[in-house]
C-alpha atoms as a PDB file:
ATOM      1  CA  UNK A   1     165.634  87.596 118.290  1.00  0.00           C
ATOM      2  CA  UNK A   2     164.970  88.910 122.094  1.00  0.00           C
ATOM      3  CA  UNK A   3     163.798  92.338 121.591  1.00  0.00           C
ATOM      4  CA  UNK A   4     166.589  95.126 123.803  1.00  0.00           C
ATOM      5  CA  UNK A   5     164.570  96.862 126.828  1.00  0.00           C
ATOM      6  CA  UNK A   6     165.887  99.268 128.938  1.00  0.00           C
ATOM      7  CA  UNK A   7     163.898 100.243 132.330  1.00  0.00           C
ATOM      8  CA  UNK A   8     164.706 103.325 134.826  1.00  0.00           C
ATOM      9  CA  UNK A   9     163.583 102.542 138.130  1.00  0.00           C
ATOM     10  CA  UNK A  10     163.379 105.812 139.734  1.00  0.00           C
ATOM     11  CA  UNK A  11     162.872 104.640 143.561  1.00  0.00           C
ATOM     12  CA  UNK A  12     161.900 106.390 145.890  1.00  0.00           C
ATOM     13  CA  UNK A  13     162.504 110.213 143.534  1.00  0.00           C
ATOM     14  CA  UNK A  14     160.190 111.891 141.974  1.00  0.00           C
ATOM     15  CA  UNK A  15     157.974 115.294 142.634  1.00  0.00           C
ATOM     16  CA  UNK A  16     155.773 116.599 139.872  1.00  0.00           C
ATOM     17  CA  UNK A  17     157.251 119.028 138.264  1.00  0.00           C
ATOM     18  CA  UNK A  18     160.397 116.402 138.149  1.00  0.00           C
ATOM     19  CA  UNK A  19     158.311 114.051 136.764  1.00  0.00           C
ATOM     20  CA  UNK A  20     156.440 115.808 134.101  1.00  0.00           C
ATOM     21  CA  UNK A  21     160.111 117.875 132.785  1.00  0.00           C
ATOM     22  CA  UNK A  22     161.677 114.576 132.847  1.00  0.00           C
ATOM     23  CA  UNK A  23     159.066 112.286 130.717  1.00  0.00           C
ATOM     24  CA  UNK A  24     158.551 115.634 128.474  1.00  0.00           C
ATOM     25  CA  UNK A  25     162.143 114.885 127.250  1.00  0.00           C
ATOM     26  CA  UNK A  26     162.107 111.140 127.274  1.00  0.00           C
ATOM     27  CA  UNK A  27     158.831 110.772 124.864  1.00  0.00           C
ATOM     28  CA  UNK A  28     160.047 114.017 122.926  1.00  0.00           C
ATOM     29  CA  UNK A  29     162.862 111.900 122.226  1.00  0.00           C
ATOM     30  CA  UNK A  30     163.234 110.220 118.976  1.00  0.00           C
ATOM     31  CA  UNK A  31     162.293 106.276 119.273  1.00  0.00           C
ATOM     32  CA  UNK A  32     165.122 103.933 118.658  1.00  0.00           C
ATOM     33  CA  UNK A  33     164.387 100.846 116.622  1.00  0.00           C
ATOM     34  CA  UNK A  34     163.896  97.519 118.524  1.00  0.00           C
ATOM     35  CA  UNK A  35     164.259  98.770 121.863  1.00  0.00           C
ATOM     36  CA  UNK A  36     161.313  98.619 124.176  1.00  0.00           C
ATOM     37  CA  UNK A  37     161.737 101.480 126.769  1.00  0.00           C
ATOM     38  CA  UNK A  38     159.633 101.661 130.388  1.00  0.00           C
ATOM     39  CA  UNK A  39     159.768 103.779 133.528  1.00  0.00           C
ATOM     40  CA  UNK A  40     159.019 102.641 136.536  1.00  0.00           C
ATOM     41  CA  UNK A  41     158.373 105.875 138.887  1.00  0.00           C
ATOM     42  CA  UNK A  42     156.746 105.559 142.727  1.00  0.00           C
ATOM     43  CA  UNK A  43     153.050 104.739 143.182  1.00  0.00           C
ATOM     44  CA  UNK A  44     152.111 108.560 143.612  1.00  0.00           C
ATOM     45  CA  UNK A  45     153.629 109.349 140.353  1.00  0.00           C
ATOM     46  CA  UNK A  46     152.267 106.208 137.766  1.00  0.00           C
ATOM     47  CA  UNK A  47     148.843 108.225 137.047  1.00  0.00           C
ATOM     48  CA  UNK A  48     150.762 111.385 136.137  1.00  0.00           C
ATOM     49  CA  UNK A  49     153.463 109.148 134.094  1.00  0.00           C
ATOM     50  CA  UNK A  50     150.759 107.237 132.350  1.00  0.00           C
ATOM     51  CA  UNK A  51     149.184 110.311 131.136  1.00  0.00           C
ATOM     52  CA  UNK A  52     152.687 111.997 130.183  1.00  0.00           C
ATOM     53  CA  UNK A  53     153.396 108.725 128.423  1.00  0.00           C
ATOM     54  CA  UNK A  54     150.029 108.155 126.461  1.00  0.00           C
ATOM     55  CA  UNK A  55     150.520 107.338 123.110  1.00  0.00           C
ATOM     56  CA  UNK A  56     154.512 107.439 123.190  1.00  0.00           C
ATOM     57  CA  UNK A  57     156.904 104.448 123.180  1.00  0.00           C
ATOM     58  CA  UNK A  58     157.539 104.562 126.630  1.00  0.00           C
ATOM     59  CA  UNK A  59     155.518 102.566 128.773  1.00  0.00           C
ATOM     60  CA  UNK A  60     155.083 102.840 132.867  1.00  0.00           C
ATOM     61  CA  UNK A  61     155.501  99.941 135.318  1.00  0.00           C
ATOM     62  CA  UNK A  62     155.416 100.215 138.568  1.00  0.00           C
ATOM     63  CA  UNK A  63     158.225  98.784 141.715  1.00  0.00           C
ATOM     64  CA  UNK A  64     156.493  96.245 143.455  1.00  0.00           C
ATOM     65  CA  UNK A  65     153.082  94.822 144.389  1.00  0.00           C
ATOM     66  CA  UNK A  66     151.601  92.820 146.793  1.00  0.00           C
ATOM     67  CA  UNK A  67     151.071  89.601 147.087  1.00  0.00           C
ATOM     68  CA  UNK A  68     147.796  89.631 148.088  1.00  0.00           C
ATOM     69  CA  UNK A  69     144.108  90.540 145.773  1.00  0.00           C
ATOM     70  CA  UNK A  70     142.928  92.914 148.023  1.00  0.00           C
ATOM     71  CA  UNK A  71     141.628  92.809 151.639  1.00  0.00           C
ATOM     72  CA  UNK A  72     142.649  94.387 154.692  1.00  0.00           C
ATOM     73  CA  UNK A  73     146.173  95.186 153.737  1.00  0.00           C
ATOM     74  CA  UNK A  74     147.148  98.515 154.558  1.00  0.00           C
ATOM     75  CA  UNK A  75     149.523 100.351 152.300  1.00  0.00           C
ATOM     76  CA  UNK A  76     149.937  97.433 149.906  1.00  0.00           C
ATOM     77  CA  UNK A  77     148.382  97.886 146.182  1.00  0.00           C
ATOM     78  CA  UNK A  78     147.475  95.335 144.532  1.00  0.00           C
ATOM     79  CA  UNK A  79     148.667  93.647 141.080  1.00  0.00           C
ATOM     80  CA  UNK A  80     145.045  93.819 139.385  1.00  0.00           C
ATOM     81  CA  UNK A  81     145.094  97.957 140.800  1.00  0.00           C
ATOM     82  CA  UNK A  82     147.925  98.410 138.991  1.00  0.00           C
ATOM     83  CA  UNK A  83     146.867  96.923 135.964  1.00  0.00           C
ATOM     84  CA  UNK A  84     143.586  98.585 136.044  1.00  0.00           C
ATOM     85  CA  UNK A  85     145.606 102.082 136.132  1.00  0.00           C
ATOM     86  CA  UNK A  86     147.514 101.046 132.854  1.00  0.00           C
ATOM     87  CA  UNK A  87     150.531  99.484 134.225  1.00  0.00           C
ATOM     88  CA  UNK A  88     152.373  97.156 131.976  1.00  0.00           C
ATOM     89  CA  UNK A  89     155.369  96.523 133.949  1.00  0.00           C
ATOM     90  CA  UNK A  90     156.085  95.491 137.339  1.00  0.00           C
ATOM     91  CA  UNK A  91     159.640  94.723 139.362  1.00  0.00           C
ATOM     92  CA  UNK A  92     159.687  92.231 141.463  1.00  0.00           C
ATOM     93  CA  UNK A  93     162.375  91.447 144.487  1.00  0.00           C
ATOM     94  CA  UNK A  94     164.611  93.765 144.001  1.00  0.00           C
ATOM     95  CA  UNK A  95     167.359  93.698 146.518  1.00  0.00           C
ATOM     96  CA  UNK A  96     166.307  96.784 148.547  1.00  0.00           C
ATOM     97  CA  UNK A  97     163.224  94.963 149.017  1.00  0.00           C
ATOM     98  CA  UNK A  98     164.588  92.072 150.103  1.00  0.00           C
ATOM     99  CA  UNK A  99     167.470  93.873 152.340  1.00  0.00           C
ATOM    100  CA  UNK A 100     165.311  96.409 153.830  1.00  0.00           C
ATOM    101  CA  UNK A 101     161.440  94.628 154.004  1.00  0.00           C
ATOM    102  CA  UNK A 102     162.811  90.820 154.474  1.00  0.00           C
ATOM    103  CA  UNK A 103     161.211  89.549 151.455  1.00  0.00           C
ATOM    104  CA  UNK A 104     161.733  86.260 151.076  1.00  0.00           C
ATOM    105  CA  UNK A 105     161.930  84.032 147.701  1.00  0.00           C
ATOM    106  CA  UNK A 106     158.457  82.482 148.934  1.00  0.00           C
ATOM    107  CA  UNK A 107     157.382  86.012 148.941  1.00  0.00           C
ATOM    108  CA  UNK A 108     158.669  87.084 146.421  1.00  0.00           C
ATOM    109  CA  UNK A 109     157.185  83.698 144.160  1.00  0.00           C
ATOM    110  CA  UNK A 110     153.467  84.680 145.473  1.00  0.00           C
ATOM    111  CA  UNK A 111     154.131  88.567 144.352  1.00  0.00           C
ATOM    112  CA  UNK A 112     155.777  87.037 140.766  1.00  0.00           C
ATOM    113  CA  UNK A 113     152.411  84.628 140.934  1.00  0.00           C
ATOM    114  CA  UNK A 114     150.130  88.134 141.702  1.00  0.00           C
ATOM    115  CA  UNK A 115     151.923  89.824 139.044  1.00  0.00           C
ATOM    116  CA  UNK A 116     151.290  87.095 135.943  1.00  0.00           C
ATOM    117  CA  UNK A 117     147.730  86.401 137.386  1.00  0.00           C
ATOM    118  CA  UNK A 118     147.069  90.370 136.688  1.00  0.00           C
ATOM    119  CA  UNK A 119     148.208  90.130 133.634  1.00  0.00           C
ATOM    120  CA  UNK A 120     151.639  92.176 134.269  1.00  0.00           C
ATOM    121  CA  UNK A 121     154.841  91.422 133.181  1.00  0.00           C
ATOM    122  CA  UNK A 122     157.001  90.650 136.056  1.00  0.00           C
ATOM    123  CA  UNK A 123     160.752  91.941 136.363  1.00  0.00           C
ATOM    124  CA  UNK A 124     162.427  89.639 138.590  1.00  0.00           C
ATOM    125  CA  UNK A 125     165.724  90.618 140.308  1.00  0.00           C
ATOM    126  CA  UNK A 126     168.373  88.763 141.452  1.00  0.00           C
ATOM    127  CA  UNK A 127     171.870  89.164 142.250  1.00  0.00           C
ATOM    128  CA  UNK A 128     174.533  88.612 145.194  1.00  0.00           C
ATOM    129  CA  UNK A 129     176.652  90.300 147.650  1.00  0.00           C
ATOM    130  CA  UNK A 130     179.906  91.289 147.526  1.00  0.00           C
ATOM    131  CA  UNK A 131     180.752  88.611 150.098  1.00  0.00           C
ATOM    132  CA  UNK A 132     178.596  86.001 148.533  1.00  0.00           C
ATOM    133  CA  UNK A 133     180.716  86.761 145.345  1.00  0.00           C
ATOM    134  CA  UNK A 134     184.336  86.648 146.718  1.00  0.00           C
ATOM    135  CA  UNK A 135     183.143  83.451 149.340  1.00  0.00           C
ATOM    136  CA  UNK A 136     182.864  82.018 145.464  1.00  0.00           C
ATOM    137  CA  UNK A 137     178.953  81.398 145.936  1.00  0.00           C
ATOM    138  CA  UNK A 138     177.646  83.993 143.562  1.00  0.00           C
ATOM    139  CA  UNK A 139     175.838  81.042 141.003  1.00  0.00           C
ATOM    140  CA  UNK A 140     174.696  79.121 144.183  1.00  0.00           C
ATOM    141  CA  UNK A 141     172.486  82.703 145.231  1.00  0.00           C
ATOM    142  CA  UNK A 142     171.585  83.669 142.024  1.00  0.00           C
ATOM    143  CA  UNK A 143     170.071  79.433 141.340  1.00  0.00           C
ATOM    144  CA  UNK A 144     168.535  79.709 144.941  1.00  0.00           C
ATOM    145  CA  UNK A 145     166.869  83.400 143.794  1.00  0.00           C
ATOM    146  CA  UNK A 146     165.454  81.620 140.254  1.00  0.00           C
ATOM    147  CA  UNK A 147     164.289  78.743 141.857  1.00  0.00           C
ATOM    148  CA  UNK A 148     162.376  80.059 144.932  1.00  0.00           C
ATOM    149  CA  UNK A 149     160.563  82.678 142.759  1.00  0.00           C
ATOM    150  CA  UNK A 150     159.852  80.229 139.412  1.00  0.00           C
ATOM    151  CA  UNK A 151     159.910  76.765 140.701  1.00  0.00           C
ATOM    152  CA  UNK A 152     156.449  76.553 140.777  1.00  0.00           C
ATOM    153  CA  UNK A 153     155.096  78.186 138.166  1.00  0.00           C
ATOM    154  CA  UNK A 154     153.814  75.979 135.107  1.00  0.00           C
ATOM    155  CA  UNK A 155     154.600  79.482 132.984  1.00  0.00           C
ATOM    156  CA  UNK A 156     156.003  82.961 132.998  1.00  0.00           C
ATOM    157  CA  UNK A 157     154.772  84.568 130.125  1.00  0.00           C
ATOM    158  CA  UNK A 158     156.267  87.955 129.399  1.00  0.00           C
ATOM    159  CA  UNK A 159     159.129  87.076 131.631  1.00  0.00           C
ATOM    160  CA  UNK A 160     162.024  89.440 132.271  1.00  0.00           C
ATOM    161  CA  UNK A 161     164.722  88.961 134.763  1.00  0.00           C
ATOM    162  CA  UNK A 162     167.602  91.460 136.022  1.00  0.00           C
ATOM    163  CA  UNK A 163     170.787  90.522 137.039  1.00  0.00           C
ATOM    164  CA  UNK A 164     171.791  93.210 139.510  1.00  0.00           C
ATOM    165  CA  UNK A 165     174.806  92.477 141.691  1.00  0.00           C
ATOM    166  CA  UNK A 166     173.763  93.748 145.340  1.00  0.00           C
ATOM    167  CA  UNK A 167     177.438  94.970 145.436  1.00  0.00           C
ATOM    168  CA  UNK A 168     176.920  97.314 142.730  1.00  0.00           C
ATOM    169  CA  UNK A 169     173.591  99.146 143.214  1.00  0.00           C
ATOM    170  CA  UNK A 170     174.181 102.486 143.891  1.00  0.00           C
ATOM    171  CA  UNK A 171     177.622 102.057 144.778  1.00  0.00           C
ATOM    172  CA  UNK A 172     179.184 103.358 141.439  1.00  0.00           C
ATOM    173  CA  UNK A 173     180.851  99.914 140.693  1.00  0.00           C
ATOM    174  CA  UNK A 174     179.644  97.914 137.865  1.00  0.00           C
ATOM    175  CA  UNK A 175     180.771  94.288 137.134  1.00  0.00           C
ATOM    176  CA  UNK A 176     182.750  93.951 134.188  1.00  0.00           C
ATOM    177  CA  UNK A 177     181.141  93.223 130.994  1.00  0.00           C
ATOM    178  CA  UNK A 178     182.900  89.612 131.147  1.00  0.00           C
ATOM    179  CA  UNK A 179     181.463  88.955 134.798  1.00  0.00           C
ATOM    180  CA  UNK A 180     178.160  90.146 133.730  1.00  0.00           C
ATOM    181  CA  UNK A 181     177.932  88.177 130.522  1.00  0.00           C
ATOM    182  CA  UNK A 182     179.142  85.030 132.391  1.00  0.00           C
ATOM    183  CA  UNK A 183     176.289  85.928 135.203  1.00  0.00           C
ATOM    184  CA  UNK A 184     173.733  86.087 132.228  1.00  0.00           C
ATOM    185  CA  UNK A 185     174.968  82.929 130.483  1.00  0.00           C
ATOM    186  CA  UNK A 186     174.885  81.177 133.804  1.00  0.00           C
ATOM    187  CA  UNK A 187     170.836  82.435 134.325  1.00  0.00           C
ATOM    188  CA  UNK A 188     170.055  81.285 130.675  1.00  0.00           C
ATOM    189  CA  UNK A 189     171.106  77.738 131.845  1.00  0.00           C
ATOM    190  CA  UNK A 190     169.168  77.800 135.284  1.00  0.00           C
ATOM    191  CA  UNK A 191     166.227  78.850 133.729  1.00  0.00           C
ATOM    192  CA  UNK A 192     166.166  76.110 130.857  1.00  0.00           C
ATOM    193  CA  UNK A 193     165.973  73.889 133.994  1.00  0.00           C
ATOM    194  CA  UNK A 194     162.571  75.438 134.911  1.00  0.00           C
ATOM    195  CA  UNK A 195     159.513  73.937 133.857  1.00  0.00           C
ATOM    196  CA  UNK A 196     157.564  76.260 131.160  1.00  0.00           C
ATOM    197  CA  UNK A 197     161.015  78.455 130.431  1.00  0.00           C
ATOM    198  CA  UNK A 198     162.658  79.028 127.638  1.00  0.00           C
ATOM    199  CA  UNK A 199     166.660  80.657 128.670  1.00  0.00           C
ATOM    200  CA  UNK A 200     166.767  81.377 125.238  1.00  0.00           C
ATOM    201  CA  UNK A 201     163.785  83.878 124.452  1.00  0.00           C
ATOM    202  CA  UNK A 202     163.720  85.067 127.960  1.00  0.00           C
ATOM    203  CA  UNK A 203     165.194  88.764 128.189  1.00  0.00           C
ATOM    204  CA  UNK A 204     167.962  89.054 130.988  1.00  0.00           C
ATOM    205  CA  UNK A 205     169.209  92.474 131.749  1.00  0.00           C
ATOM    206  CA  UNK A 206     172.021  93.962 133.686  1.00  0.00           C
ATOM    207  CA  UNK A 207     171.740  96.320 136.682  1.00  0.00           C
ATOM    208  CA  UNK A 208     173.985  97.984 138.751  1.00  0.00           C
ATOM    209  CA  UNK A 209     175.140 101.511 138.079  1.00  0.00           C
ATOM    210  CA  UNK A 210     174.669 101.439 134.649  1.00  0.00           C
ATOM    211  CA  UNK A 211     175.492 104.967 132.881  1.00  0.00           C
ATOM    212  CA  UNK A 212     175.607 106.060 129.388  1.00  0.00           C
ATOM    213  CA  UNK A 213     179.730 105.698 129.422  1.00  0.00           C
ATOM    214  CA  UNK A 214     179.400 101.881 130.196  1.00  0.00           C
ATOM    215  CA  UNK A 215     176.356 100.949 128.388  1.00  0.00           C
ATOM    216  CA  UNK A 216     177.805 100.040 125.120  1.00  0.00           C
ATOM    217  CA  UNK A 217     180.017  97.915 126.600  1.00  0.00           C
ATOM    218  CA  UNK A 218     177.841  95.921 128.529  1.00  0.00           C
ATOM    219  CA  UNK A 219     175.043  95.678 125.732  1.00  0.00           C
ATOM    220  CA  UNK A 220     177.880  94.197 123.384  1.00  0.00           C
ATOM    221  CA  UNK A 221     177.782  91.342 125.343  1.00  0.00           C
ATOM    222  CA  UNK A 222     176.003  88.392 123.659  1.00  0.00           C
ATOM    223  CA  UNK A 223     173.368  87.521 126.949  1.00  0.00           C
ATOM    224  CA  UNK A 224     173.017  90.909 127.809  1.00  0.00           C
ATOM    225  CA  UNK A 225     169.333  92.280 126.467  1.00  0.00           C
ATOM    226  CA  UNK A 226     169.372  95.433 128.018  1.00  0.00           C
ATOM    227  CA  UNK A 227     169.448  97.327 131.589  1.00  0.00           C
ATOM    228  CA  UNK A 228     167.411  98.044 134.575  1.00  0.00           C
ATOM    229  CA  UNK A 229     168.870 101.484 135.374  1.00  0.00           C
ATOM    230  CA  UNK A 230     168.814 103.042 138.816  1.00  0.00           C
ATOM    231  CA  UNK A 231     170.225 106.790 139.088  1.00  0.00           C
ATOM    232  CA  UNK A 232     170.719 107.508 135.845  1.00  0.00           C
ATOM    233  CA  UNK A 233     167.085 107.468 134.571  1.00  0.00           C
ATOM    234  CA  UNK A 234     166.497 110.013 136.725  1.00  0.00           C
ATOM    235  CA  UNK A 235     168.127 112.453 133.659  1.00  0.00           C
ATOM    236  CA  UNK A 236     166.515 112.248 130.373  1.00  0.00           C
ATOM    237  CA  UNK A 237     169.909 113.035 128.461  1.00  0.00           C
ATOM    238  CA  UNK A 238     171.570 109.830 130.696  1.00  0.00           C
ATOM    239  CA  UNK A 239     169.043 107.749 130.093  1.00  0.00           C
ATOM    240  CA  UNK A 240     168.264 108.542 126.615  1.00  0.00           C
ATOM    241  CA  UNK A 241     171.749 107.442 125.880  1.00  0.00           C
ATOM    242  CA  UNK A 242     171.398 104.387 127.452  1.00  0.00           C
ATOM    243  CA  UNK A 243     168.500 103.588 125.253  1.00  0.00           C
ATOM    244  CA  UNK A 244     170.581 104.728 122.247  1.00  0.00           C
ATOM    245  CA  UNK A 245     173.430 102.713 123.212  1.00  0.00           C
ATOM    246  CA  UNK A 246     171.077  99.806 123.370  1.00  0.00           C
ATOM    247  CA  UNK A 247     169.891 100.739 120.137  1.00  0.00           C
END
């Protein structure tokens, strides 16, 4: 049985004092049976998270990496830097990095390849526009996503993807749990066409303004392992009942 995860990627929020009262909640919280929890806060905030998080359930990841070892790279950090801090998680082409920095699926492949070769587990996000999805070429994206970042790799261990229509990050519009199970279904099937993938073990969650109110819902859906979650891990009690609905 695929073990539930729910992740908050916090973006670009976050000050100290927001930090520490938030994660003082989330590990003070009671831990929910089967349910792996993470939080995946800026780069300025993972050493204070990791240290807040110590010994808890919840473990830290971080929002991206680069594709590169090290070198003359300014601003990037590195895959083995962030799993040399304590980083366990990592996301991986999520669509604001691919809308806003131009990351490309070969990019986004070498910073998947980074990732695994750090010993990370990789996120990977993919999802389609709101006119990709009504010009009826939602699969087509989401195949081209899974292919350009996977088709290479011989293996993926510890694996996680996140189906997160573009049209509904941020945007307070969520697919509805039948267009998200069908999504997930559909990503099952592409990756059982990968070399080294299993569709069937692999974890698939849903993002896309997912709240506490529409949680249950979504996680009653048989492809559905859990949520990335945007805004709403930003408030313990919101997230916390995500969690719990996943639970």
């Amino acid at each position: 049985m695929r073990q539930r995860l729910v992740v908050g990627n916090w973006k670009m929020h976050g000050s100290r004092d927001s930090v520490h009262a938030l994660l003082t909640d989330l590990v003070a919280a009671p831990a929910p049976g089967g349910v792996g929890v993470a939080v995946c806060p800026t780069y300025l905030h993972i050493h204070q998270a990791l240290s807040l998080c110590a010994g808890s359930a919840v473990a830290v990841g971080a929002q991206d990496c680069s594709a590169q070892e090290e070198g003359a790279f300014t601003g990037e950090v590195a895959a083995a830097m962030l799993a040399d801090a304590g980083c366990q998680w990592v996301i991986i082409g999520h669509s604001e990095r691919r809308q806003y920095h131009a990351e490309s699926d070969a990019l986004v492949a070498a910073k998947l390849a980074a990732a695994l070769g750090a010993g990370l587990q990789p996120i990977l996000c993919v999802g389609e526009t709101r006119e990709q999805r009504e010009a009826g070429d939602a699969q087509g994206v989401v195949a081209a996503q899974l292919k350009g970042a996977l088709g290479e790799l011989v293996s993926a261990p510890g694996l996680v993807v996140a189906y997160e229509p573009v049209w509904a990050i941020g945007t307070g519009l969520t697919a509805t749990p039948g267009e998200a199970q069908s999504m997930h279904a559909f990503i099952r099937g592409e990756l059982d066409g990968l070399a080294g993938l299993d569709g069937d073990t692999t974890r698939v969650l849903y993002g896309g303004s997912v709240k506490a109110d529409n949680a249950g819902e979504l996680f009653a859906q048989q492809d559905i392992d859990g949520a990335l979650v945007g805004g709403a891990s930003l408030k313990a009690a919101d997230f916390q009942a995500i969690v719990n609905a996943a639970a």
